[in-house]
C-alpha atoms as a PDB file:
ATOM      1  CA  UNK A   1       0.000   0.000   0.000  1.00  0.00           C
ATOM      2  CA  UNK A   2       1.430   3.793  -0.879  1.00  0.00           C
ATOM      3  CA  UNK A   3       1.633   6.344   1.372  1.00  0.00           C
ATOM      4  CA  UNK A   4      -0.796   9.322   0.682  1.00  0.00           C
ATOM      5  CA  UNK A   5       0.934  12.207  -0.900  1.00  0.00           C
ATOM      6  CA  UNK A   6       1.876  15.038   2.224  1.00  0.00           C
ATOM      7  CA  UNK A   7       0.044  17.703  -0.352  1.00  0.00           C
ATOM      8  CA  UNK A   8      -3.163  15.435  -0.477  1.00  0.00           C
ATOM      9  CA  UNK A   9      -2.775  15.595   3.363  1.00  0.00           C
ATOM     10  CA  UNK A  10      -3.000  19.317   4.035  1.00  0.00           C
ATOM     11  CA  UNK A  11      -5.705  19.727   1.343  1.00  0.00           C
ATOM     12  CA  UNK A  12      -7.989  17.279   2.962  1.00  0.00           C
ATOM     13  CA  UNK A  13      -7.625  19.917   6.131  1.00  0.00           C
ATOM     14  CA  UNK A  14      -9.663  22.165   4.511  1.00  0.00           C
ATOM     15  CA  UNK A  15     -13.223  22.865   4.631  1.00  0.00           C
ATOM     16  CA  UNK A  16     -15.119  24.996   1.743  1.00  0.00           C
ATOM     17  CA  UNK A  17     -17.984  24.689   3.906  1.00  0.00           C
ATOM     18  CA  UNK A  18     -16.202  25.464   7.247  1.00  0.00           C
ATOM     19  CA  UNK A  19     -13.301  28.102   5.276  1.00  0.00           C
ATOM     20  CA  UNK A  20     -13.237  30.408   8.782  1.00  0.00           C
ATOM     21  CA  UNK A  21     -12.666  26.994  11.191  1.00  0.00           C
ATOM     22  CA  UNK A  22      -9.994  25.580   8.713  1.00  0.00           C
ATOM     23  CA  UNK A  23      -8.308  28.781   7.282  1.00  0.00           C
ATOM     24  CA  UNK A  24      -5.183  27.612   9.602  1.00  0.00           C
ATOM     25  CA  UNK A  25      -4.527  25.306   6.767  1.00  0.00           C
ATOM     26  CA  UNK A  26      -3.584  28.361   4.477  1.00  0.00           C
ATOM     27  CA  UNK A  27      -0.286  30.377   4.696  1.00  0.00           C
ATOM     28  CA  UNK A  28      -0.814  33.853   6.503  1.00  0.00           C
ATOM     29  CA  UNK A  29       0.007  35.671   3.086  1.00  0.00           C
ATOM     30  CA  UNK A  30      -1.776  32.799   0.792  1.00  0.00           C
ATOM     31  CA  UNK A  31      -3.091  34.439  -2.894  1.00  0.00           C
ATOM     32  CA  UNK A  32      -5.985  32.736  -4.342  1.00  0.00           C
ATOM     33  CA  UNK A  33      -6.057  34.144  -7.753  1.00  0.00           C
ATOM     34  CA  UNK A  34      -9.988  33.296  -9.519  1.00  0.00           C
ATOM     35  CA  UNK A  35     -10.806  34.185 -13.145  1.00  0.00           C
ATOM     36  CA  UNK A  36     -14.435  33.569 -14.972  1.00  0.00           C
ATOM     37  CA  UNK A  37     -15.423  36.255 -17.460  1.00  0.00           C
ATOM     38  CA  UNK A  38     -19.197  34.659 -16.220  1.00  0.00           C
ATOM     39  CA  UNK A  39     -19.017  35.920 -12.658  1.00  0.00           C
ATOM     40  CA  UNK A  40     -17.338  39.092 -12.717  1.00  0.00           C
ATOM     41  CA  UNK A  41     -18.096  39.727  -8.814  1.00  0.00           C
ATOM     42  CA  UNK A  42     -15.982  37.300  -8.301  1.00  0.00           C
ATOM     43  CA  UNK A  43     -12.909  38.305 -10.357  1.00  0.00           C
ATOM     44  CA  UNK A  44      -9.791  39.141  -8.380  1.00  0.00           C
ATOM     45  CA  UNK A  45      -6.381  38.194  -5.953  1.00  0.00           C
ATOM     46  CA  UNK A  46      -7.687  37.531  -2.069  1.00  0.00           C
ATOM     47  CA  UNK A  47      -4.926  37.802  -0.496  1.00  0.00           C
ATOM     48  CA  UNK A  48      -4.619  36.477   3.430  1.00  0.00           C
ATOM     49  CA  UNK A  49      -6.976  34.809   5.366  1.00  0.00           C
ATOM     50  CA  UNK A  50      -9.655  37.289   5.155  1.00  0.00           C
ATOM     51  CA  UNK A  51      -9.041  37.143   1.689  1.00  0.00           C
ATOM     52  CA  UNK A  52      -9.829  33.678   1.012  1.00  0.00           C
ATOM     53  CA  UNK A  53     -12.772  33.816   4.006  1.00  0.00           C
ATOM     54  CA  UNK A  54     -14.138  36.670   1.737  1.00  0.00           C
ATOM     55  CA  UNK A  55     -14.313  34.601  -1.409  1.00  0.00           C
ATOM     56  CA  UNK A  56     -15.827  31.769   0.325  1.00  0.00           C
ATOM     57  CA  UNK A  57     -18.366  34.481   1.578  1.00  0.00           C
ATOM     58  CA  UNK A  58     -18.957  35.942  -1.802  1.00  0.00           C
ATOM     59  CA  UNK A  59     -19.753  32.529  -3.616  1.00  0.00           C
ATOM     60  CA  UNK A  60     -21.776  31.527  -1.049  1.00  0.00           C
ATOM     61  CA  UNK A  61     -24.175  34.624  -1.577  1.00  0.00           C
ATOM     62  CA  UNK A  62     -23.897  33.958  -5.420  1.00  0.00           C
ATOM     63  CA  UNK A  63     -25.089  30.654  -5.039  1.00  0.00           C
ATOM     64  CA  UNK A  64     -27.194  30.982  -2.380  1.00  0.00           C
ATOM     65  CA  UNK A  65     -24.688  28.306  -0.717  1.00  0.00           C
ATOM     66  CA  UNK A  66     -25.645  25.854  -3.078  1.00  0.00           C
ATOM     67  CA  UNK A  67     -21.952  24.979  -3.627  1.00  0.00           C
ATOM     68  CA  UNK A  68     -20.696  21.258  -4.349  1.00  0.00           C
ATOM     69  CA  UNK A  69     -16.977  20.844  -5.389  1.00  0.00           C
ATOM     70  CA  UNK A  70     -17.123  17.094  -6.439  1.00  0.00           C
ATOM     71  CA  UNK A  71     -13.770  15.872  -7.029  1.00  0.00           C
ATOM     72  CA  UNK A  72     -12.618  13.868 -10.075  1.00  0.00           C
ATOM     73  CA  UNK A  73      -9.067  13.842  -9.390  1.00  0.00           C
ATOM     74  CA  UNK A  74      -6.247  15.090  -7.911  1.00  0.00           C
ATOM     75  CA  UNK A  75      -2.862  14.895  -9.063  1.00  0.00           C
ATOM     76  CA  UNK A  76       0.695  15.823  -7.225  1.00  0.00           C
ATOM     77  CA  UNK A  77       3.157  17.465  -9.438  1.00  0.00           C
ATOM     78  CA  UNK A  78       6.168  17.305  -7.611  1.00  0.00           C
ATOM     79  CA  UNK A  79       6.841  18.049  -3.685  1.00  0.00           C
ATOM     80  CA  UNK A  80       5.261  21.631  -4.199  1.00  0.00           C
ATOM     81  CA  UNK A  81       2.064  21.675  -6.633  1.00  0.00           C
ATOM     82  CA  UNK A  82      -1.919  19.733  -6.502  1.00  0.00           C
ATOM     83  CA  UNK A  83      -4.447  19.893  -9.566  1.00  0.00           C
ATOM     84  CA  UNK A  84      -7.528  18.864  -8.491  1.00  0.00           C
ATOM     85  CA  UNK A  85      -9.739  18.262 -11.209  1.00  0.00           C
ATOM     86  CA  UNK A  86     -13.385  18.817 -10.061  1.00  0.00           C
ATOM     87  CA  UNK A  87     -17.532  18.595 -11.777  1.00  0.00           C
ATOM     88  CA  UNK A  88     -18.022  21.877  -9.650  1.00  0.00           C
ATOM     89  CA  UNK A  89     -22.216  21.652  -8.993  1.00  0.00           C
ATOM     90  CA  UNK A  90     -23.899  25.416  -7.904  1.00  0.00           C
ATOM     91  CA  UNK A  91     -27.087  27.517  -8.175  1.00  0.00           C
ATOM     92  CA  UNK A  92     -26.455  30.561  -9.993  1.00  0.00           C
ATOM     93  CA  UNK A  93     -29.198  32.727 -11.200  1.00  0.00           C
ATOM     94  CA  UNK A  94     -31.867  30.523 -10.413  1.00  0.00           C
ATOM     95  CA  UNK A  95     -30.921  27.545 -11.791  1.00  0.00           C
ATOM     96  CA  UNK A  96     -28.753  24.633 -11.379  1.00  0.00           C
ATOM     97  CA  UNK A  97     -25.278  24.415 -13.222  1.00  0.00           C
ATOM     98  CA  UNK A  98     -22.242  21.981 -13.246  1.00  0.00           C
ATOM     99  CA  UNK A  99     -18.860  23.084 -14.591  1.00  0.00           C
ATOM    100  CA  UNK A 100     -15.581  21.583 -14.914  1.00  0.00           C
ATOM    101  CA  UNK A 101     -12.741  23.472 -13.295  1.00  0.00           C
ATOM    102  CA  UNK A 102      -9.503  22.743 -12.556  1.00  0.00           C
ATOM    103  CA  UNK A 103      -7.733  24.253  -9.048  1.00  0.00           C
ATOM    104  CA  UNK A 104      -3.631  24.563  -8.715  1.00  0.00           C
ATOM    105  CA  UNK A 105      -2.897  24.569  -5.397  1.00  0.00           C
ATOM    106  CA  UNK A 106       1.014  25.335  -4.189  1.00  0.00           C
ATOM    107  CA  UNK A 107       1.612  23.847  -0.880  1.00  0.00           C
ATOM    108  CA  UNK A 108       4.755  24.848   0.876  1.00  0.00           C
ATOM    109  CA  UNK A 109       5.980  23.832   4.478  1.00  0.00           C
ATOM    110  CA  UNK A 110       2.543  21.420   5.300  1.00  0.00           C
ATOM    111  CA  UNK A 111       0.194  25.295   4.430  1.00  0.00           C
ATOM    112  CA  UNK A 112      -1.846  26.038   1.095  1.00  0.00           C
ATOM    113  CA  UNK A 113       0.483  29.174   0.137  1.00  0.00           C
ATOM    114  CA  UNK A 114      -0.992  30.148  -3.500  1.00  0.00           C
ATOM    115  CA  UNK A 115      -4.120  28.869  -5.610  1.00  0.00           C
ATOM    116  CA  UNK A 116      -5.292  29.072  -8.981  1.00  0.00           C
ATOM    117  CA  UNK A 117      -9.113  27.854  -9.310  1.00  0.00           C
ATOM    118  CA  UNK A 118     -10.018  28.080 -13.162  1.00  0.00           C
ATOM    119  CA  UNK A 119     -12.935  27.583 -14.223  1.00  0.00           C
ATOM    120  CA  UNK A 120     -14.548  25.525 -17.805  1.00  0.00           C
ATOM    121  CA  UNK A 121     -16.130  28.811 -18.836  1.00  0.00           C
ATOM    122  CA  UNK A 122     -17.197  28.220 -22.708  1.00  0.00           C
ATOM    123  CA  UNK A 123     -18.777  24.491 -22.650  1.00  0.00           C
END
């Protein structure tokens, strides 16, 4: 039997539906970097803890907290990088959607420390 990756470790820590009781898991100066032309409000760099605690906040009200990130896969790329491939299930606008997206997450010294979450925006 293999060992689980550390990286897989750390990012089972965390909590997208408890972000404020597992934001120890992130760096203090963490940068979670989100992109999708289709939700604008969301566009940006949150920077810190109350960075990625606002983000969490923001989706939630988007989606009226109808948020399911169902994982397909997750891959370690090295000692320092996670792609998590992920059917990402949410009510936006009234009705229900399911997009693929994949999320880059750089995990230095056991802490989440930078993440790109990029969304399927065109299919």
């Amino acid at each position: 039997m293999s060992e689980e990756h550390p990286s897989i470790a750390v990012l089972k820590r965390f909590d997208p539906t408890n972000v404020a009781g597992t934001v120890d898991v992130f760096s203090d100066d963490v940068v979670f970097h989100f992109f999708n032309p289709r939700l604008p409000d969301l566009h940006g760099d949150y920077v810190g803890h109350a960075g990625v605690i606002a983000f969490f906040e923001k989706l939630a009200q988007l989606t009226g907290s109808v948020f399911a990130p169902n994982i397909v896969s997750v891959s370690p790329v090295g000692d320092e990088l996670l792609v998590v491939h992920r059917k990402q299930a949410m009510q936006f606008e009234g009705r229900q959607i399911e997009t693929d997206v994949v999320v880059v997450w750089r995990i230095v010294e056991g802490q989440i420390r930078e993440v790109w979450d990029i969304p399927a925006v065109y299919a």
